[in-house]
Protein backbone atom coordinates (compact mmCIF):
# COMPACT_ATOMS: atom_id res chain seq x y z
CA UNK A 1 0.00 0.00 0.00
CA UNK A 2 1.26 3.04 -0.90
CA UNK A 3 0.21 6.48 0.25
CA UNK A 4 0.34 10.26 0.53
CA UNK A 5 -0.28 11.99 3.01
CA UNK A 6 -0.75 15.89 3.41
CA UNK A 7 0.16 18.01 6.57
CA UNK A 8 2.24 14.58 7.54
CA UNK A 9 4.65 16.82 9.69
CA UNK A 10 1.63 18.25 11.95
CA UNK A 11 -0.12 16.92 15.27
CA UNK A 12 -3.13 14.13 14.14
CA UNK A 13 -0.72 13.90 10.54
CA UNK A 14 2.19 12.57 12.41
CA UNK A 15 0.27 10.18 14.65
CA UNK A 16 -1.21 8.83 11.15
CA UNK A 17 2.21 8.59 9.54
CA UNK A 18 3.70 6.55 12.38
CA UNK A 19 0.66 4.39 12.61
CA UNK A 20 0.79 3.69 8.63
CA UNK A 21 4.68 2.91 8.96
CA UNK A 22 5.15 1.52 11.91
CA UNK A 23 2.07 -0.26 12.32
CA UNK A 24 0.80 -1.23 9.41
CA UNK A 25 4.13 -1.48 7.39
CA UNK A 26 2.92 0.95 4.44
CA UNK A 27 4.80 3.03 2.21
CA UNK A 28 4.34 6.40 2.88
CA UNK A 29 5.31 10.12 1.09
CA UNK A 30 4.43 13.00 3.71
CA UNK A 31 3.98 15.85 2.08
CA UNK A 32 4.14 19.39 4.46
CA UNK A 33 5.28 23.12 4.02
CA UNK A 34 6.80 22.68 7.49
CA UNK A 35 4.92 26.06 8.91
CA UNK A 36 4.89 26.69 12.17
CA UNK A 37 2.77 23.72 13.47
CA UNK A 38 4.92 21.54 11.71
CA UNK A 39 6.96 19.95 12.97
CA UNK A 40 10.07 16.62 11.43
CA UNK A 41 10.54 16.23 15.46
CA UNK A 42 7.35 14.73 15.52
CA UNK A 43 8.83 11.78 13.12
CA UNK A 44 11.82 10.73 14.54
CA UNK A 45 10.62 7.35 15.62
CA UNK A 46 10.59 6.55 11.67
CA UNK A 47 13.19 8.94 10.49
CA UNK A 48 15.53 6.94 7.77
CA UNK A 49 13.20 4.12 7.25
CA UNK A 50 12.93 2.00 4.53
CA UNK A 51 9.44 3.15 2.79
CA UNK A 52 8.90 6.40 4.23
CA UNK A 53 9.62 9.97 2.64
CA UNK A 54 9.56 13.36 2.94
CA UNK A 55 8.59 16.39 0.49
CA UNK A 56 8.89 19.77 1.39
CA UNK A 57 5.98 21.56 -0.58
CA UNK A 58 2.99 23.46 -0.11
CA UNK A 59 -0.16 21.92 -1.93
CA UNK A 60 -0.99 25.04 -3.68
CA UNK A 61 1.56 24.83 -5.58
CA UNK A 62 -0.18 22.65 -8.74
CA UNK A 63 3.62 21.85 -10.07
CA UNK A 64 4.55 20.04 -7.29
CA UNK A 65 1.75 18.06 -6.60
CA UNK A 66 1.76 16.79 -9.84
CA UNK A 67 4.83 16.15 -9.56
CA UNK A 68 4.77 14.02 -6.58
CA UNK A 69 2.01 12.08 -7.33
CA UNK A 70 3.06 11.18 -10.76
CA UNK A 71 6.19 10.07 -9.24
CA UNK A 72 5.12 8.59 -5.96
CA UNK A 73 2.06 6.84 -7.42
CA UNK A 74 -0.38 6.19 -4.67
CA UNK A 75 -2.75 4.08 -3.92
CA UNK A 76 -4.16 6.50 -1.64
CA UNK A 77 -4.15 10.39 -0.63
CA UNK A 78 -4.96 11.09 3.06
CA UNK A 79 -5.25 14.86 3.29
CA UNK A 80 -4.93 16.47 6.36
CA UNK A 81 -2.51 19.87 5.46
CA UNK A 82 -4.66 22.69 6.95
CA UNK A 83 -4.83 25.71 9.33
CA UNK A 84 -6.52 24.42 12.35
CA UNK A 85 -6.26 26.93 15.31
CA UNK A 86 -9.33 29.09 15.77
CA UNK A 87 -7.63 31.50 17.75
CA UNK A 88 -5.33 32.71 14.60
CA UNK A 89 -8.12 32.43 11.96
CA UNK A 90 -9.60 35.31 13.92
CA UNK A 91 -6.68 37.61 13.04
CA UNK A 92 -5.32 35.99 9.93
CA UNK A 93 -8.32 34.76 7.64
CA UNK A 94 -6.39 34.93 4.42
CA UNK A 95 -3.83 32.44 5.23
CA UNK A 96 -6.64 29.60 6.37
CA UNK A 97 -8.66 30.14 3.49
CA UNK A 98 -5.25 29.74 0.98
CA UNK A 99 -4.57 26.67 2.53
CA UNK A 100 -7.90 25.16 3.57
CA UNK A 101 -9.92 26.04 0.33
CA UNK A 102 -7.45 26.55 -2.48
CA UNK A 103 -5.11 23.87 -1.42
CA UNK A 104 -7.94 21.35 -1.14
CA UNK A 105 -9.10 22.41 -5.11
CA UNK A 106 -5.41 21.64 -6.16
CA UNK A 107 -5.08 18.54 -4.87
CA UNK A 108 -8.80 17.14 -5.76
CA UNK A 109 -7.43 18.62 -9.48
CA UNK A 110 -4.38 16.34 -9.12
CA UNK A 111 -6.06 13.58 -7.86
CA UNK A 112 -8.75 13.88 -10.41
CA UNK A 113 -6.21 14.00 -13.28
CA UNK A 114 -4.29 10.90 -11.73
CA UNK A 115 -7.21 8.65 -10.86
CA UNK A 116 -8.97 9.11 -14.42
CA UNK A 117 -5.26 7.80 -16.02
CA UNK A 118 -5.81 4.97 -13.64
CA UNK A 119 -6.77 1.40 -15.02
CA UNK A 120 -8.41 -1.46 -14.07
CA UNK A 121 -7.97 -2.54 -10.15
CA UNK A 122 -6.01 0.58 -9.00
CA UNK A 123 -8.41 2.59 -10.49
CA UNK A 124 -11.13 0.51 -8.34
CA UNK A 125 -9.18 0.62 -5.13
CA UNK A 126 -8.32 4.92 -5.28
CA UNK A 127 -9.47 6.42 -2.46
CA UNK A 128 -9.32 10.65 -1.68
CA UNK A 129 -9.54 11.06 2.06
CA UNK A 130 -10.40 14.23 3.26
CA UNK A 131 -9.65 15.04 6.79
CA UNK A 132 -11.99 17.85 8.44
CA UNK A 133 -13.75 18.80 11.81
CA UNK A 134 -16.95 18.80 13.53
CA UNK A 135 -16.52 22.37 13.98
CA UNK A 136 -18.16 22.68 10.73
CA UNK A 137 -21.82 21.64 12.48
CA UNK A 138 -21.39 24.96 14.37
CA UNK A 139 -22.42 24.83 17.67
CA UNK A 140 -24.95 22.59 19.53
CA UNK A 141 -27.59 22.91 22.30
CA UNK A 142 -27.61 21.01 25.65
CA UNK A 143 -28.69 17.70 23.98
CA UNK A 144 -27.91 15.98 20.32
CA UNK A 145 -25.34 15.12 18.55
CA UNK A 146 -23.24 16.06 14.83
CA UNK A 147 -24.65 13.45 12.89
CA UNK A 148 -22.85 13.21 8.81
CA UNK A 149 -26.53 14.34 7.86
CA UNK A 150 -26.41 17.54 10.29
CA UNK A 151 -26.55 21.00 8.08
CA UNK A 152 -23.26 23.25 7.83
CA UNK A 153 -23.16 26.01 10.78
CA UNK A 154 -19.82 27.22 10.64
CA UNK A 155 -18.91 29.99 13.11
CA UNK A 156 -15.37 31.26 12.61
CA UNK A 157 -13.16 31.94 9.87
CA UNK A 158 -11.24 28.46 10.26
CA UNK A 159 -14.15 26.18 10.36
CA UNK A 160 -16.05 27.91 7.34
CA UNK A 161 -13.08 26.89 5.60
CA UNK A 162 -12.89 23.99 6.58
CA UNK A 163 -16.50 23.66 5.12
CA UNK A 164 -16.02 25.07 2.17
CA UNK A 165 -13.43 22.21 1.36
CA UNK A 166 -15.84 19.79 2.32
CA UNK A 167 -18.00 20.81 -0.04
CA UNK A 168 -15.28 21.17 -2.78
CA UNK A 169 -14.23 17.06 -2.06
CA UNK A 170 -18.08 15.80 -2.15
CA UNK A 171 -18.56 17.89 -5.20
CA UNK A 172 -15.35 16.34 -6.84
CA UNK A 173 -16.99 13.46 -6.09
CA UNK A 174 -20.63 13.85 -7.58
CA UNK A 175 -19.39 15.78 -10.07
CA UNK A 176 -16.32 13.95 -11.25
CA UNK A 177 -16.39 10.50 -9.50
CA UNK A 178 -13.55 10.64 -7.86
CA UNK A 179 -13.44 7.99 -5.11
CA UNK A 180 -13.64 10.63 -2.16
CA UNK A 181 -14.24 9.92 1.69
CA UNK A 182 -14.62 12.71 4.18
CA UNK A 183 -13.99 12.62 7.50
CA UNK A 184 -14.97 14.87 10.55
CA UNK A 185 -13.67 14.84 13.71
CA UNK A 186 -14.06 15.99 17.27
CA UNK A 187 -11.17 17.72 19.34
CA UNK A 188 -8.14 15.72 19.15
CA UNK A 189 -5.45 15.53 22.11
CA UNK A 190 -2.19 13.94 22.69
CA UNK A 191 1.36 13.51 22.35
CA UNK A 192 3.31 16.12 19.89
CA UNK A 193 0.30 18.29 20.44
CA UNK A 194 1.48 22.19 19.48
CA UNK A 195 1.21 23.89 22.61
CA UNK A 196 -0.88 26.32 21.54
CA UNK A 197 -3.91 24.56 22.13
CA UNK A 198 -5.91 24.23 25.55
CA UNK A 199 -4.49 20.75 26.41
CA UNK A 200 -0.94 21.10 25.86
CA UNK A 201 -1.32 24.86 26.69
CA UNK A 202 -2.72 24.18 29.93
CA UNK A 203 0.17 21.32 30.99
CA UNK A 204 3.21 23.12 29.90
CA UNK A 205 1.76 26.30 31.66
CA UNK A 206 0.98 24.97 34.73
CA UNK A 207 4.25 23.04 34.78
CA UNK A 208 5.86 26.15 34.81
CA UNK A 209 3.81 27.91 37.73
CA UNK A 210 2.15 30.22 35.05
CA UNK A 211 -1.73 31.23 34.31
CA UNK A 212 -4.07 29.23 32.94
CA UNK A 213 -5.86 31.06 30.40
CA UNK A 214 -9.77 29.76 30.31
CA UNK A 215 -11.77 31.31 28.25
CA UNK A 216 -15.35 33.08 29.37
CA UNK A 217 -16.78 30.79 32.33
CA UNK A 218 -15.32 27.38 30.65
CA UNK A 219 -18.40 26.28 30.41
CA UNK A 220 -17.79 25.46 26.35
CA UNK A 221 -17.85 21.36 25.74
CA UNK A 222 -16.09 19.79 23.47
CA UNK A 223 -15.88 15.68 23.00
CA UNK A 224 -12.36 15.03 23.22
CA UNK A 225 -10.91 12.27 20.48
CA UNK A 226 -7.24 10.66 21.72
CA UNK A 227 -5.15 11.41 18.74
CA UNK A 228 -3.80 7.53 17.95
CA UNK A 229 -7.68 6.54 18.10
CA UNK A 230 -8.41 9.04 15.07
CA UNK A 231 -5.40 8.12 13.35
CA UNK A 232 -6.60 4.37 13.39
CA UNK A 233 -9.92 5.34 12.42
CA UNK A 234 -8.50 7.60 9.46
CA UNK A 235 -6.41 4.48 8.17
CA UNK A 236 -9.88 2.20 8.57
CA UNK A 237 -11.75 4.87 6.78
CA UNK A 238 -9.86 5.34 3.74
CA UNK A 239 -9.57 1.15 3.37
CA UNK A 240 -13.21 0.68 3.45
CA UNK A 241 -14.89 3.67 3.72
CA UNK A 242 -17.73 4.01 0.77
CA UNK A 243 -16.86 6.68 -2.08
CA UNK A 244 -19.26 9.67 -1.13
CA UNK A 245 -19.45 8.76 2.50
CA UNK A 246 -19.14 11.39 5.00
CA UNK A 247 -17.60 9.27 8.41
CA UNK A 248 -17.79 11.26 12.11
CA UNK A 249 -15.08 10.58 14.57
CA UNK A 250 -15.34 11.32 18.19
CA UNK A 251 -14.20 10.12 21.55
CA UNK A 252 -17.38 9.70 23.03
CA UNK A 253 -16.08 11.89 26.04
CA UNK A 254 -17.16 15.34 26.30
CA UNK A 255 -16.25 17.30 28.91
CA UNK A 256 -16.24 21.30 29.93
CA UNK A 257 -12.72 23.23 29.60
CA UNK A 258 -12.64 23.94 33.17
CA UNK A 259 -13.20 20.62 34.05
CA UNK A 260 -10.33 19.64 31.01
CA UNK A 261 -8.29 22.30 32.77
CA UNK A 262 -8.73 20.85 36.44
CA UNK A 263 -8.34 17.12 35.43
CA UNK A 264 -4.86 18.51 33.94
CA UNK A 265 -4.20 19.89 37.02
CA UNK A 266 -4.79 16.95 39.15
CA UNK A 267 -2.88 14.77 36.90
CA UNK A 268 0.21 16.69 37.59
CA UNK A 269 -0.43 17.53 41.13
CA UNK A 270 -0.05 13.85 41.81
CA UNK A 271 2.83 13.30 39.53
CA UNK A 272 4.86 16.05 39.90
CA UNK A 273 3.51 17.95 43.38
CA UNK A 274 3.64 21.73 43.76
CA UNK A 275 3.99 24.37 46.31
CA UNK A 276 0.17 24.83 45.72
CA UNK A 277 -2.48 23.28 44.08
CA UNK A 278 -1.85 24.34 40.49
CA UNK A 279 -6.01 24.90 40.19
CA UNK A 280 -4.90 28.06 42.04
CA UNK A 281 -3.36 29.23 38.65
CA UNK A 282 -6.73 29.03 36.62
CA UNK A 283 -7.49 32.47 35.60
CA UNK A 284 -10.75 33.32 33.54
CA UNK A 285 -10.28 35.67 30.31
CA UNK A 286 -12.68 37.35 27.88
CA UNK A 287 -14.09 34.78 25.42
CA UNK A 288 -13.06 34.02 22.26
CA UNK A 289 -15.40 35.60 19.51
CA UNK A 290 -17.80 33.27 17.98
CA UNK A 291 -17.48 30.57 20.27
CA UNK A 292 -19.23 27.92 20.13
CA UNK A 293 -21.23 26.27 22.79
CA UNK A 294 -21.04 22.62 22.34
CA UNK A 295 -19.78 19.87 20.01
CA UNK A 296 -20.44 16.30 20.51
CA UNK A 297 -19.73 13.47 17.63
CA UNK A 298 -22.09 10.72 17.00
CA UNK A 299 -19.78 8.17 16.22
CA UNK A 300 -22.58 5.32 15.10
CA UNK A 301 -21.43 5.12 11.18
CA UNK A 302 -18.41 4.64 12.11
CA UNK A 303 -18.40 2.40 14.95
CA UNK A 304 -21.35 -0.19 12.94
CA UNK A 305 -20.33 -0.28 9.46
CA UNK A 306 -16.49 -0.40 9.99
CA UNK A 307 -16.06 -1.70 13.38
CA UNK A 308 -14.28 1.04 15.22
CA UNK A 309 -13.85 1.88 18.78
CA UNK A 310 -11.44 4.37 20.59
CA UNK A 311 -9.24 2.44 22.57
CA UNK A 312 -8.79 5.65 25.44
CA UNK A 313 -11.51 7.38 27.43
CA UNK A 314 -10.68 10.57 28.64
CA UNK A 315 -9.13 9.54 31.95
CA UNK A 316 -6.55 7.19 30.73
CA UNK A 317 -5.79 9.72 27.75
CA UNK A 318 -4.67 12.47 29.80
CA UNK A 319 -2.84 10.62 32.12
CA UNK A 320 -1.11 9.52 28.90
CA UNK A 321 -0.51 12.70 27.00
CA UNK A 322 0.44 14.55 30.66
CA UNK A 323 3.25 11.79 30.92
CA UNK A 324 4.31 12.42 27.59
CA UNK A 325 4.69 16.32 27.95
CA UNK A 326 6.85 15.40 31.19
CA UNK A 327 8.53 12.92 29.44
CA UNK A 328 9.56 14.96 26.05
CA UNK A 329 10.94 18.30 27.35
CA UNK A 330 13.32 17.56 24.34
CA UNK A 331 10.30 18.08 21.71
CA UNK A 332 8.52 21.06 23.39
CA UNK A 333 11.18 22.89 25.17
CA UNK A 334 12.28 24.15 21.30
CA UNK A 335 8.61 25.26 20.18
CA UNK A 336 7.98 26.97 23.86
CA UNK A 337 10.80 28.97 23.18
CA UNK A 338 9.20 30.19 19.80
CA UNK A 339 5.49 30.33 21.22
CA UNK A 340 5.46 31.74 24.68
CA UNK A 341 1.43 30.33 25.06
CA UNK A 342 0.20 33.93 24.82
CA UNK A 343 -3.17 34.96 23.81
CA UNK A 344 -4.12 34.96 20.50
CA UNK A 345 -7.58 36.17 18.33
CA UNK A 346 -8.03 38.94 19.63
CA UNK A 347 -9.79 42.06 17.81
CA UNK A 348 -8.67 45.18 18.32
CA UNK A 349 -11.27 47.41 19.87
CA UNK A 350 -12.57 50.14 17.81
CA UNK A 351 -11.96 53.97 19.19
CA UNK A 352 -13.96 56.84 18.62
């Protein structure tokens, strides 16, 4: 099995690319631009191996795409290269929807162009896997759950386009036929995490005696997804998901940030023990704009028709990913040093 993957060199990218090397013994080209959540770090465990690669290119650029596929020839493209963090898509729009929309059009082009030279039984077995968010839904209500039938809602810059690539890949694939499989997932925590996020945020902040930043009353939910789960479910999904399919992904474990933040704090209470409680460092801050209330993934599709299950709950995954953090200074201690966990997304306040 051959396959490329996009954004290989990011958080959920680099869990996949392990787990399709060193798991499942596939070849593998991982494409990335290497920006700032980017990371080769995150790939040392398969550094120098025997069937895995490297390209450093941005998918907008058509050339190079071309390029790669025509040389790599794949059986499959997982694509996962995108701007993720809310926070930044708040202040810098342009760059998400570069990346998110016209990245995703280039490589459904490529793909397109590739599959349709395609003959016989790798033509059958192509599949397009495109990697997106629940955050696309928009934001839910007490009860209920994203469902792949639930309408578009997005709320901020990043997750409308996120959906508007969603709706490029089905549309490549009514339109065209081209074998594609979307996927949507919830919140996604773990090792190699960019600490600019709430989990890792909160960990390496409060491992350092600093504030934890919690946005409005932390009363948002979110269903948190352990990152080796999704990339296990990404690998089944693209192997036997059906062309046209849309496939949810979540943990089954939604909690509130403050109680995320507080569980964190726990954790390292008991594992490394402080002066003080480090819940004494929770400090609340305005909210973020747009933010959304609630997500929470039914999982059913998945879970029936291709047999998955998450292998963490919430509790064992945080234990695991808090273990890592204190375990990797090595990986972090570099990208603290660049990213000091400060606040970002905020809009500047118009004066008279």
């Amino acid at each position: 099995m051959r396959v490329l993957v996009t954004g290989g060199a990011g958080f959920i990218g680099s869990a996949l690319v392990r787990h399709l090397v060193l798991d499942k013994g596939y070849e593998v080209l991982n494409v990335d631009a290497l920006t700032y959540a980017g990371n080769l770090a995150s790939l040392r465990a398969i550094e120098g191996r025997n069937g895995y690669s490297f390209l450093h290119a941005n998918i907008c650029d058509r050339a190079a795409m071309d390029q790669a596929v025509a040389t790599f020839r794949p059986d499959r493209i997982m694509h996962l290269a995108a701007e993720s963090h809310v926070d930044r898509s708040i202040t810098g729009a342009a760059d998400f929807v570069q990346t998110n929309v016209i990245g995703t059009f280039t490589l459904l082009e490529v793909a397109r162009h590739y599959w349709a030279g395609l003959e016989g039984a790798a033509k059958d077995g192509f599949r397009f896997l495109h990697v997106s968010t629940d955050e696309v839904y928009g934001s839910l209500g007490d009860e209920g759950l994203f469902e792949e039938t639930t309408p578009y809602d997005p709320s901020s810059p990043y997750s409308a386009s996120k959906a508007s690539s969603d709706h490029l890949a089905k549309a490549w694939h009514r339109t065209y036929g081209l074998p594609v499989v979307v996927s949507n997932c919830s919140n996604n925590y773990g090792p190699y995490h960019f600490p600019e996020k709430l989990i890792p945020l909160t960990i390496l902040n409060a491992l350092d005696g600093k504030s934890l930043p919690v946005y409005g009353k932390g009363e948002n939910v979110r269903d948190w997804l352990y990152v080796e789960d999704h990339a296990r479910a990404l690998d089944l999904i693209a192997e036997r998901g059906r062309a046209g399919e849309t496939y949810n992904v979540g943990g089954r474990n939604e909690r509130r940030n403050i109680d995320v933040v507080r569980r964190i704090c726990q954790v390292l209470d008991r594992l490394v023990p402080a002066d003080a409680p480090r819940e004494s460092l929770i400090s609340f801050v305005t909210d973020r704009p747009g933010h959304d209330a609630r997500y929470a993934i039914d999982a059913t599709r998945l879970e029936t028709e291709l047999g998955w299950r998450a292998q963490e709950d919430f509790d064992s995954g945080i234990e695991k990913t808090v273990q890592w953090y204190l375990d990797n200074a090595w990986w972090w201690q570099p990208l603290r040093e660049s990213y000091d966990g400060g606040r970002l997304g905020l809009i500047a306040e118009k004066t008279a």
